[in-house]
PDB file of N, CA and C in Angstrom:
ATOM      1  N   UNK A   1       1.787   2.154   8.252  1.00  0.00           N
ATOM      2  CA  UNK A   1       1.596   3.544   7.944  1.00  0.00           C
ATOM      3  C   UNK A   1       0.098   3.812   7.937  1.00  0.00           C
ATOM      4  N   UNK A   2      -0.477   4.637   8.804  1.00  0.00           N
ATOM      5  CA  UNK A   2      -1.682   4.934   8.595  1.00  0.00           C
ATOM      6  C   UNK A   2      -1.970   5.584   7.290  1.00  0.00           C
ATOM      7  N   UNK A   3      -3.712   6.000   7.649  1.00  0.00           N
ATOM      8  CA  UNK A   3      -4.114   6.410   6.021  1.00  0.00           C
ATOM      9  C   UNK A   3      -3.483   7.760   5.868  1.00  0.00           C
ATOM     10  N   UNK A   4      -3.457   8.018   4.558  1.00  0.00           N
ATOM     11  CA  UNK A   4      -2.757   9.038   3.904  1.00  0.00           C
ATOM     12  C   UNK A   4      -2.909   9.336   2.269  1.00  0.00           C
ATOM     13  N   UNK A   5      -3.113  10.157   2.214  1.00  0.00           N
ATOM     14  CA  UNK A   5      -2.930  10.198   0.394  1.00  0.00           C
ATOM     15  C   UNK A   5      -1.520  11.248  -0.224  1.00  0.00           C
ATOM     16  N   UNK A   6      -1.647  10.469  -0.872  1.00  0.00           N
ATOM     17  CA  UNK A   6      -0.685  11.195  -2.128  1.00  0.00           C
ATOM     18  C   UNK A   6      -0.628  12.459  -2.948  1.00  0.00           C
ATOM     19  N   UNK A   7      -1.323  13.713  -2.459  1.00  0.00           N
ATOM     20  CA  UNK A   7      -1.723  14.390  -3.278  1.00  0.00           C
ATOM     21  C   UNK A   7      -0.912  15.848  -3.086  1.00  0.00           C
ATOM     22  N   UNK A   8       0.393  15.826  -2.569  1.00  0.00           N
ATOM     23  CA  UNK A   8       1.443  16.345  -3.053  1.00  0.00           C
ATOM     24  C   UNK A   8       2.230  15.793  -4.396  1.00  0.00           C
ATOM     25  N   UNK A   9       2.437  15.055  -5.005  1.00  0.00           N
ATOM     26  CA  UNK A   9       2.579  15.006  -6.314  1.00  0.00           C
ATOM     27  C   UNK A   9       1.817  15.274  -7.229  1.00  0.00           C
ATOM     28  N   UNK A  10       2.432  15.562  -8.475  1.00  0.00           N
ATOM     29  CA  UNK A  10       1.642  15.962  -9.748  1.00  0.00           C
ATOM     30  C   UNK A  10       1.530  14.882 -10.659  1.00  0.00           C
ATOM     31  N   UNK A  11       1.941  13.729 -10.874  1.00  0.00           N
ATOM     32  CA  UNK A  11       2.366  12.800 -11.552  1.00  0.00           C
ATOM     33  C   UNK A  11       0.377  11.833 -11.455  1.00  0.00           C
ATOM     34  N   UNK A  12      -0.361  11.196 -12.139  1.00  0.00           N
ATOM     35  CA  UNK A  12      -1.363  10.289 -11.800  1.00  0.00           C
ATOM     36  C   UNK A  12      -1.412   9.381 -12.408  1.00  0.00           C
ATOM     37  N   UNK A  13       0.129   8.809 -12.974  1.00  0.00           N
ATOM     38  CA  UNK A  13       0.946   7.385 -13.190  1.00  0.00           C
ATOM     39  C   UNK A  13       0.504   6.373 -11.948  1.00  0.00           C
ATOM     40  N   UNK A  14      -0.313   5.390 -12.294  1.00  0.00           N
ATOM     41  CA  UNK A  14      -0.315   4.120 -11.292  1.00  0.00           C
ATOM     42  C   UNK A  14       0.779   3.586  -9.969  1.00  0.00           C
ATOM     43  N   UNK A  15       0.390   3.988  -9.091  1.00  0.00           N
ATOM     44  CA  UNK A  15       0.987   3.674  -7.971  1.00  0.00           C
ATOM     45  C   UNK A  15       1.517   2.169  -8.206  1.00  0.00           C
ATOM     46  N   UNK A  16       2.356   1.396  -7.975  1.00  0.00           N
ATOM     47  CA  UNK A  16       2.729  -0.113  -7.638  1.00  0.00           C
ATOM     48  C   UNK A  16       3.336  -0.456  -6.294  1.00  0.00           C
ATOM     49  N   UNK A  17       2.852  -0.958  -5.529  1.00  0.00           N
ATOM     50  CA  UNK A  17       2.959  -1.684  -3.894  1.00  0.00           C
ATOM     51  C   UNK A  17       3.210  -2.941  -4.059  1.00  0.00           C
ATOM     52  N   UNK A  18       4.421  -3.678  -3.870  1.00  0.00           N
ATOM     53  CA  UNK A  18       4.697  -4.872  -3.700  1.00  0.00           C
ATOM     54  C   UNK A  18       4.947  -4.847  -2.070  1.00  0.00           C
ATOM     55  N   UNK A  19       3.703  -6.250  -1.553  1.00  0.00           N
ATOM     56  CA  UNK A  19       4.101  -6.529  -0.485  1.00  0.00           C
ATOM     57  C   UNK A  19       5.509  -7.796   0.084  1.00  0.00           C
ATOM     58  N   UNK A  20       6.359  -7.700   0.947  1.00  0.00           N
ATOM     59  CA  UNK A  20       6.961  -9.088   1.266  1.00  0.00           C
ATOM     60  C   UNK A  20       7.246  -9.452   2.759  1.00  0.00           C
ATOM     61  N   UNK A  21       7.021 -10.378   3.000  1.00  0.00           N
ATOM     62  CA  UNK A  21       7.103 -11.035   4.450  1.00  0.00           C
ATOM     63  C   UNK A  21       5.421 -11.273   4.886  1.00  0.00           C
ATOM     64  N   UNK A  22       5.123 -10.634   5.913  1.00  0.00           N
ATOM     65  CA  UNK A  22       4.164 -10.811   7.271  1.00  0.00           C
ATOM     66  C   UNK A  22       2.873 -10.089   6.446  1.00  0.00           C
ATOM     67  N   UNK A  23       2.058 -10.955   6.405  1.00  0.00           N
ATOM     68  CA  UNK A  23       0.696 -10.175   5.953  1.00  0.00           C
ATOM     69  C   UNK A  23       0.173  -9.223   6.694  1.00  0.00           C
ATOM     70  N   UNK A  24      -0.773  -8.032   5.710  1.00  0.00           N
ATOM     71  CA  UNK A  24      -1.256  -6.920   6.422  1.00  0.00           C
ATOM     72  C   UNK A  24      -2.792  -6.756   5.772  1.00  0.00           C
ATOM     73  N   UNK A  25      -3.141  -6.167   6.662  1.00  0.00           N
ATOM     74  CA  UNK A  25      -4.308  -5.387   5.965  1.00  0.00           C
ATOM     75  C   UNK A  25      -4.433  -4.053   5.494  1.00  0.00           C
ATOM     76  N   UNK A  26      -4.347  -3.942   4.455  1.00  0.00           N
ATOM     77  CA  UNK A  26      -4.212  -2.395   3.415  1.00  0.00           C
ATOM     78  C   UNK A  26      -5.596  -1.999   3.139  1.00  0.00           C
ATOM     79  N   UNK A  27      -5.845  -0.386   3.924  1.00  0.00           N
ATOM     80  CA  UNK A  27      -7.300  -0.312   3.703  1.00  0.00           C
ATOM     81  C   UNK A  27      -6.870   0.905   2.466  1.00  0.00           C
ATOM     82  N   UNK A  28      -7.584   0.631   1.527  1.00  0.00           N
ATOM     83  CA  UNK A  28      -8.043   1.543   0.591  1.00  0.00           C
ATOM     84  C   UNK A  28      -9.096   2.532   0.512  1.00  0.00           C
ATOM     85  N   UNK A  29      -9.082   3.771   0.433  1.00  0.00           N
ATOM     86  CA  UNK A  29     -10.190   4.722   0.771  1.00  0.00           C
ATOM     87  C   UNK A  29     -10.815   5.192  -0.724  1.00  0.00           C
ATOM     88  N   UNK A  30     -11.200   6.542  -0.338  1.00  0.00           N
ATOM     89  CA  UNK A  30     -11.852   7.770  -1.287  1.00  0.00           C
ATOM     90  C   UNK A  30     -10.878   8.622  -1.437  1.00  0.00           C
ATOM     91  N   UNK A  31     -11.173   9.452  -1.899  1.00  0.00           N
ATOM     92  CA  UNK A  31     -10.397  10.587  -2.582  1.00  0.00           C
ATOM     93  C   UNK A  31     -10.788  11.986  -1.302  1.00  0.00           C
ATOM     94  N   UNK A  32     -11.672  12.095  -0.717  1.00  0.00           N
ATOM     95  CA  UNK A  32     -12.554  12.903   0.005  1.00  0.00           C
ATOM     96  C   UNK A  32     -11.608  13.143   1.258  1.00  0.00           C
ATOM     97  N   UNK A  33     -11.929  11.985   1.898  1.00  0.00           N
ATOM     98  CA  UNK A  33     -11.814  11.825   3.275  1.00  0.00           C
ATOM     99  C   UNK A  33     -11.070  10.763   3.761  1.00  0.00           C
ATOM    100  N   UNK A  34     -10.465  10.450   5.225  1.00  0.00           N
ATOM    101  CA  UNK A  34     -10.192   9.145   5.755  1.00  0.00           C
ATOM    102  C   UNK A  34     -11.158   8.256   5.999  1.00  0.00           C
ATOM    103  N   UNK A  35     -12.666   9.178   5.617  1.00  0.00           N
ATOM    104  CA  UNK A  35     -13.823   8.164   6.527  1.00  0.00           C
ATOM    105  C   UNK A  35     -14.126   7.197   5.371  1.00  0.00           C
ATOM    106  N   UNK A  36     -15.429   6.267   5.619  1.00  0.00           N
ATOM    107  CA  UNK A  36     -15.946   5.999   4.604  1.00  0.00           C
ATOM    108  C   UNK A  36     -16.808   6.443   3.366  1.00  0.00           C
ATOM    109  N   UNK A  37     -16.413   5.456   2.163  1.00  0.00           N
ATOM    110  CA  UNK A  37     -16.296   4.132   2.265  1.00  0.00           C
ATOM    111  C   UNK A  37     -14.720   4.034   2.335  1.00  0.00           C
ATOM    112  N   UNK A  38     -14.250   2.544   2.356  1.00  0.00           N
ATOM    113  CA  UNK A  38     -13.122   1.938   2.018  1.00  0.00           C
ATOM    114  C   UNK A  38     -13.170   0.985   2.025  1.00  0.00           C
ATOM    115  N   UNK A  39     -12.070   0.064   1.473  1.00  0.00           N
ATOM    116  CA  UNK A  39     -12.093  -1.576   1.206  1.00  0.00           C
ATOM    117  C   UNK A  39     -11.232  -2.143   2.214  1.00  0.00           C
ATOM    118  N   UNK A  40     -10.966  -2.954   3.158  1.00  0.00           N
ATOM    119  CA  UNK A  40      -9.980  -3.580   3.224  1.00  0.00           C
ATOM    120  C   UNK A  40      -9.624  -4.938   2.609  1.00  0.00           C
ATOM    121  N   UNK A  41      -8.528  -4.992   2.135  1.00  0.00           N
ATOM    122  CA  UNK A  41      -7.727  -5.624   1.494  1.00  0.00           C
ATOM    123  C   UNK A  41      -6.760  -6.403   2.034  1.00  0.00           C
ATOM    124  N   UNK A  42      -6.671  -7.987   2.016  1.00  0.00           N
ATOM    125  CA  UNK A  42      -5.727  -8.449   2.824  1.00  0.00           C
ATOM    126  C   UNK A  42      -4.497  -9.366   1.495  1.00  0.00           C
ATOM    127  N   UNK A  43      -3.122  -8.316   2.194  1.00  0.00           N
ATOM    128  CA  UNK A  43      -1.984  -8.947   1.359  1.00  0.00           C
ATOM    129  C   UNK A  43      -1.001  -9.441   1.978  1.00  0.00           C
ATOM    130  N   UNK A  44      -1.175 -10.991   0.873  1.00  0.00           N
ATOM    131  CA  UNK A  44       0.288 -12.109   1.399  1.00  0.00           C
ATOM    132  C   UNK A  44       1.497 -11.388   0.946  1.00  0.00           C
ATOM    133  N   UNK A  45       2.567 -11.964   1.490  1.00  0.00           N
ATOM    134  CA  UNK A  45       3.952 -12.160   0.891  1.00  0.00           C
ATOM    135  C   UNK A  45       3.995 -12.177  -0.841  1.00  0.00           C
ATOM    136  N   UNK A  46       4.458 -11.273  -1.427  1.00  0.00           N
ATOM    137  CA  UNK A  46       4.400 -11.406  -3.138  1.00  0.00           C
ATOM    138  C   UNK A  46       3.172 -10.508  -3.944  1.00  0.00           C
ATOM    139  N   UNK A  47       2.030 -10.327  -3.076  1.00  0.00           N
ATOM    140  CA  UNK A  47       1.531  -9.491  -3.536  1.00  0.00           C
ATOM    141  C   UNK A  47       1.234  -8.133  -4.733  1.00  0.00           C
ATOM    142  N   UNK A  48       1.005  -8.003  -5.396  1.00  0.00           N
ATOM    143  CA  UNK A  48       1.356  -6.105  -5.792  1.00  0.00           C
ATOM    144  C   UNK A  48      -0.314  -5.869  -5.745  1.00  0.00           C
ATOM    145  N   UNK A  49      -0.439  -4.267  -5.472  1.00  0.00           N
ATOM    146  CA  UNK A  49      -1.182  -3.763  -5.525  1.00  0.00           C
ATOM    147  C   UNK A  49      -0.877  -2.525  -5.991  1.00  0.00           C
ATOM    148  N   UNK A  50      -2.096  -2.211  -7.366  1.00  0.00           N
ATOM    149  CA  UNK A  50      -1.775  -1.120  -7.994  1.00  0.00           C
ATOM    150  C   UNK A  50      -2.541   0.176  -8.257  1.00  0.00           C
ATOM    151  N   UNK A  51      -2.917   1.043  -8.531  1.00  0.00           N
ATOM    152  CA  UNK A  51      -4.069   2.678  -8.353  1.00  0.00           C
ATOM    153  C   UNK A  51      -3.522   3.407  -9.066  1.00  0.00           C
ATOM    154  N   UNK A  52      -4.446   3.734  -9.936  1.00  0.00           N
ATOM    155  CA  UNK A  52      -4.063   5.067 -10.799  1.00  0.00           C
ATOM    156  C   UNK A  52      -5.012   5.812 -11.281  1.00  0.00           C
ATOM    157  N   UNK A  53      -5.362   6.541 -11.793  1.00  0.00           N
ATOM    158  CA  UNK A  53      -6.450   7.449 -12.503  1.00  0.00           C
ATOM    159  C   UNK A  53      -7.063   8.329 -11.395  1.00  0.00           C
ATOM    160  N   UNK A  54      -8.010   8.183 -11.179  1.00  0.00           N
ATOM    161  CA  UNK A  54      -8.866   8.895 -10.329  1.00  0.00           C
ATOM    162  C   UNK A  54      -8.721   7.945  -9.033  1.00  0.00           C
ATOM    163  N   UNK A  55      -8.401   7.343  -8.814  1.00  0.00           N
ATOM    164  CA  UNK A  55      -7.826   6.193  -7.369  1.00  0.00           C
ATOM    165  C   UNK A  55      -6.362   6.335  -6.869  1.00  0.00           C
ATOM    166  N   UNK A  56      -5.683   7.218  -7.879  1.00  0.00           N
ATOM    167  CA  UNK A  56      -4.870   7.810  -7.344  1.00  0.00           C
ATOM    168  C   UNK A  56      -4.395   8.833  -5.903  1.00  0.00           C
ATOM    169  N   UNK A  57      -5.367   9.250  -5.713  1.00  0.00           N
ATOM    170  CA  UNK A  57      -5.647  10.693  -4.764  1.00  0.00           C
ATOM    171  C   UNK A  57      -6.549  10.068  -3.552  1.00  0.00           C
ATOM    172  N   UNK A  58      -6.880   8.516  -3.678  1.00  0.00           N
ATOM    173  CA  UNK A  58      -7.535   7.922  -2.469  1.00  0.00           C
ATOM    174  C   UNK A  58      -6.533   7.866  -1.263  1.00  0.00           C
ATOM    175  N   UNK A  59      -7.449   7.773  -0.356  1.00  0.00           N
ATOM    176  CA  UNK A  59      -6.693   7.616   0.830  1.00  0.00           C
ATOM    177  C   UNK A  59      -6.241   6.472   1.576  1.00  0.00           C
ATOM    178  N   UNK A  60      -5.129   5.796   1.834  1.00  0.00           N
ATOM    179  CA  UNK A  60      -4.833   4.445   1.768  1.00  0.00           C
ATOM    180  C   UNK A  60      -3.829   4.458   3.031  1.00  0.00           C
ATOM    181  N   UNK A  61      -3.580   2.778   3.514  1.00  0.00           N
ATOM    182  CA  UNK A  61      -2.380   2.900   4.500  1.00  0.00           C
ATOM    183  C   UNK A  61      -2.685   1.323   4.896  1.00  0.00           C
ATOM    184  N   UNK A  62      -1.694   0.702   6.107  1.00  0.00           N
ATOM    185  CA  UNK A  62      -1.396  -0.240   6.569  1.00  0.00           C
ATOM    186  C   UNK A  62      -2.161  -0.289   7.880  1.00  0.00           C
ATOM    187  N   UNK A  63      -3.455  -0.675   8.203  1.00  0.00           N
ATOM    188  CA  UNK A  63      -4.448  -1.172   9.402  1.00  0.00           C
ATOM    189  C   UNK A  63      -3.446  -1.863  10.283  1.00  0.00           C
ATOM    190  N   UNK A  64      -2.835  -3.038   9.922  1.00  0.00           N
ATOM    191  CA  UNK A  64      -2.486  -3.329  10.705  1.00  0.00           C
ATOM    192  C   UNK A  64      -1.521  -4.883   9.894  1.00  0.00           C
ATOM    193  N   UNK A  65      -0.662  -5.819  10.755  1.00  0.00           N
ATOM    194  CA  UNK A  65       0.432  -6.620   9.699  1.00  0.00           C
ATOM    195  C   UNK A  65      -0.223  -8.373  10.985  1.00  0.00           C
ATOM    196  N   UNK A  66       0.184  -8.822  10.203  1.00  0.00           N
ATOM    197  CA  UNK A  66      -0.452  -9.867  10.933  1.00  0.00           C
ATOM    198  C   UNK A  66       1.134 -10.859  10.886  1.00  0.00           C
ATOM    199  N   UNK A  67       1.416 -11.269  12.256  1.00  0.00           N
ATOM    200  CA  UNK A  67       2.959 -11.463  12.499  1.00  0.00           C
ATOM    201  C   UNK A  67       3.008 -12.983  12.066  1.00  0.00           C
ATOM    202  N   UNK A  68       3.751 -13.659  11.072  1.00  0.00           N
ATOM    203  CA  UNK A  68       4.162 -15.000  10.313  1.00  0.00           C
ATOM    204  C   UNK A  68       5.422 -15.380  11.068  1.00  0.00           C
ATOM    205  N   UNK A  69       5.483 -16.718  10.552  1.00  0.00           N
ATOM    206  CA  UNK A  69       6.553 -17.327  10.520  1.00  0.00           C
ATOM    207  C   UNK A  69       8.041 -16.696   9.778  1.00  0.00           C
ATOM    208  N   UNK A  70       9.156 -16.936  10.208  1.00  0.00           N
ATOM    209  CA  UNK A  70      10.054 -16.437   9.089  1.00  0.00           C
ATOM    210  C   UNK A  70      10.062 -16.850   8.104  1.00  0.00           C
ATOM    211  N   UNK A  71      10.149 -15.813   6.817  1.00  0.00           N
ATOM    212  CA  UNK A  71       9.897 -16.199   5.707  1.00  0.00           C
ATOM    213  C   UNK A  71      11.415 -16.132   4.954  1.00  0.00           C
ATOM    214  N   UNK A  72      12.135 -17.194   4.855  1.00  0.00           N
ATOM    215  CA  UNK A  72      13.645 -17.305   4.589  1.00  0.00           C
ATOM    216  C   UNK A  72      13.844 -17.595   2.937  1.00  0.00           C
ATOM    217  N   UNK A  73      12.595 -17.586   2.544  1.00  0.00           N
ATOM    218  CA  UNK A  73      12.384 -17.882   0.842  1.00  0.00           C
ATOM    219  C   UNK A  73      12.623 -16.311   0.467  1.00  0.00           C
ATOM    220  N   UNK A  74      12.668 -15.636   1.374  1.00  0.00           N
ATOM    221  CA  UNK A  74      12.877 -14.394   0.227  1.00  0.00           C
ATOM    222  C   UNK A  74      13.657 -13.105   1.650  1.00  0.00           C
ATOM    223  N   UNK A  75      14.938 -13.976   1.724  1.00  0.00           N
ATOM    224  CA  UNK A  75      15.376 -13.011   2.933  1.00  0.00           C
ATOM    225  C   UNK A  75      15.378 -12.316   4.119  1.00  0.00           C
ATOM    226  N   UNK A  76      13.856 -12.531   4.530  1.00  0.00           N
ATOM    227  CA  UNK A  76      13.406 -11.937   5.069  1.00  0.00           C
ATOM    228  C   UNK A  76      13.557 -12.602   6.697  1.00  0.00           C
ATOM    229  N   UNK A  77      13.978 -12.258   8.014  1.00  0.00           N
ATOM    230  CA  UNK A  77      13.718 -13.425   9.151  1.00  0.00           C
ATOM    231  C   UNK A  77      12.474 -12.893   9.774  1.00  0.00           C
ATOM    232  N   UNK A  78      11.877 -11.250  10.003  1.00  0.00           N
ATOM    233  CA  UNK A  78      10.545 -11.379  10.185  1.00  0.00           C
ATOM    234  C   UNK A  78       9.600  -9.539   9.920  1.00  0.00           C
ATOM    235  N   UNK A  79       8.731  -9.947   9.964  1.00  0.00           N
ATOM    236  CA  UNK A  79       8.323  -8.697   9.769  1.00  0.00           C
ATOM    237  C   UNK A  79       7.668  -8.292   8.519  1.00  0.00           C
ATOM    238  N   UNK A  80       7.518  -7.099   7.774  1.00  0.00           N
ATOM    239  CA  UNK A  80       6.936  -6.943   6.390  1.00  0.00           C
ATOM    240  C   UNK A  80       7.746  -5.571   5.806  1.00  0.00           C
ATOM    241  N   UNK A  81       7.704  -5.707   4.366  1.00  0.00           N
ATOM    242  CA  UNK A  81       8.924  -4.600   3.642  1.00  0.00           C
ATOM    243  C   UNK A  81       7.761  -4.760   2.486  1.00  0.00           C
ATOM    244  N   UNK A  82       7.371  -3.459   2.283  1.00  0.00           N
ATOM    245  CA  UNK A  82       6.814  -2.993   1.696  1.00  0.00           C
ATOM    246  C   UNK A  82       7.405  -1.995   0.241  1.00  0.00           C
ATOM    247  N   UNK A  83       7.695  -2.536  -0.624  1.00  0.00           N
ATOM    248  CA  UNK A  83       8.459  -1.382  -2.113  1.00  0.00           C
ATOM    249  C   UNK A  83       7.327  -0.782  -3.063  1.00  0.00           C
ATOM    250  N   UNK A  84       7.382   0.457  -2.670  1.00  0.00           N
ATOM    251  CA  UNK A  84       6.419   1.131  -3.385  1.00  0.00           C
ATOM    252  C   UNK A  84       6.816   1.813  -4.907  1.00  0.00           C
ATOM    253  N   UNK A  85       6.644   2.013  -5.939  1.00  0.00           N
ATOM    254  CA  UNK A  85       7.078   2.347  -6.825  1.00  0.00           C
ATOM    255  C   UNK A  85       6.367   3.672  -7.552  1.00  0.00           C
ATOM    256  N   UNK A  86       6.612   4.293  -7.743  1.00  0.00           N
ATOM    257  CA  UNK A  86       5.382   5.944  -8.036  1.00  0.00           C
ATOM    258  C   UNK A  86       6.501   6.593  -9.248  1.00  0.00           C
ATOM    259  N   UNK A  87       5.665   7.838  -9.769  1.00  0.00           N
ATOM    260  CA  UNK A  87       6.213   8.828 -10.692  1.00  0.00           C
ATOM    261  C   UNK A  87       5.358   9.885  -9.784  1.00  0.00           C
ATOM    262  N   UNK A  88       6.313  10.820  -9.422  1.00  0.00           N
ATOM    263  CA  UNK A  88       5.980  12.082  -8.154  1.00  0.00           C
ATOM    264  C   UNK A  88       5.934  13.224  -9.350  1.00  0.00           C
ATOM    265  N   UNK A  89       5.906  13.309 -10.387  1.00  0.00           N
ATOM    266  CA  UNK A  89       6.473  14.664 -11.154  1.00  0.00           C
ATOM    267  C   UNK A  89       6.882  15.469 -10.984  1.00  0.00           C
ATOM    268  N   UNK A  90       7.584  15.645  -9.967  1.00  0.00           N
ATOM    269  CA  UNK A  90       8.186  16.449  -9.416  1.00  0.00           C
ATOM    270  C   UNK A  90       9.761  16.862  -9.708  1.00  0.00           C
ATOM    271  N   UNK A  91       9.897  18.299 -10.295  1.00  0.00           N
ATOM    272  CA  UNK A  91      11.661  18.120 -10.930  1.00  0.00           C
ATOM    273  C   UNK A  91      12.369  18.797  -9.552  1.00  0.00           C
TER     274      UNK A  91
END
């Protein structure tokens, strides 16, 4: 998923990203823009990555997944599954 932010919800409850399978690189941004700065971040299998407060409204996404072996320890035969967990406040 390219970059993107979150800032159709009202909620600025900590995001939680558990990664599983095929590693990726998750670039983390600003609040501003897609440009810089940003971090990239590289996540294994098991991972979580979490944002909240004012890092909430950054701009974030999946660069790119770097293709593994099958990973049969956790169901998976290939690829990456990403479970994101949020409060959208939204009724």
């Amino acid at each position: 998923m390219g970059m993107h932010a979150d800032k159709d919800e009202r909620s600025r409850a900590p995001v939680v990203s558990l990664s599983l399978g095929s590693a990726c690189v998750f670039r983390f941004g600003n609040a501003e823009s897609r440009g810089r700065p940003w971090h990239d971040v590289a996540l294994e299998s098991g991972d979580l990555f979490v944002f909240g407060g004012e890092a909430r409204l950054a701009f974030h996404g999946v660069m790119k997944t770097v293709p593994a072996a099958e990973r049969p320890d956790i169901g998976l035969p290939a690829g990456r599954l990403n479970i994101t967990l949020r409060e959208s406040g939204l009724t």
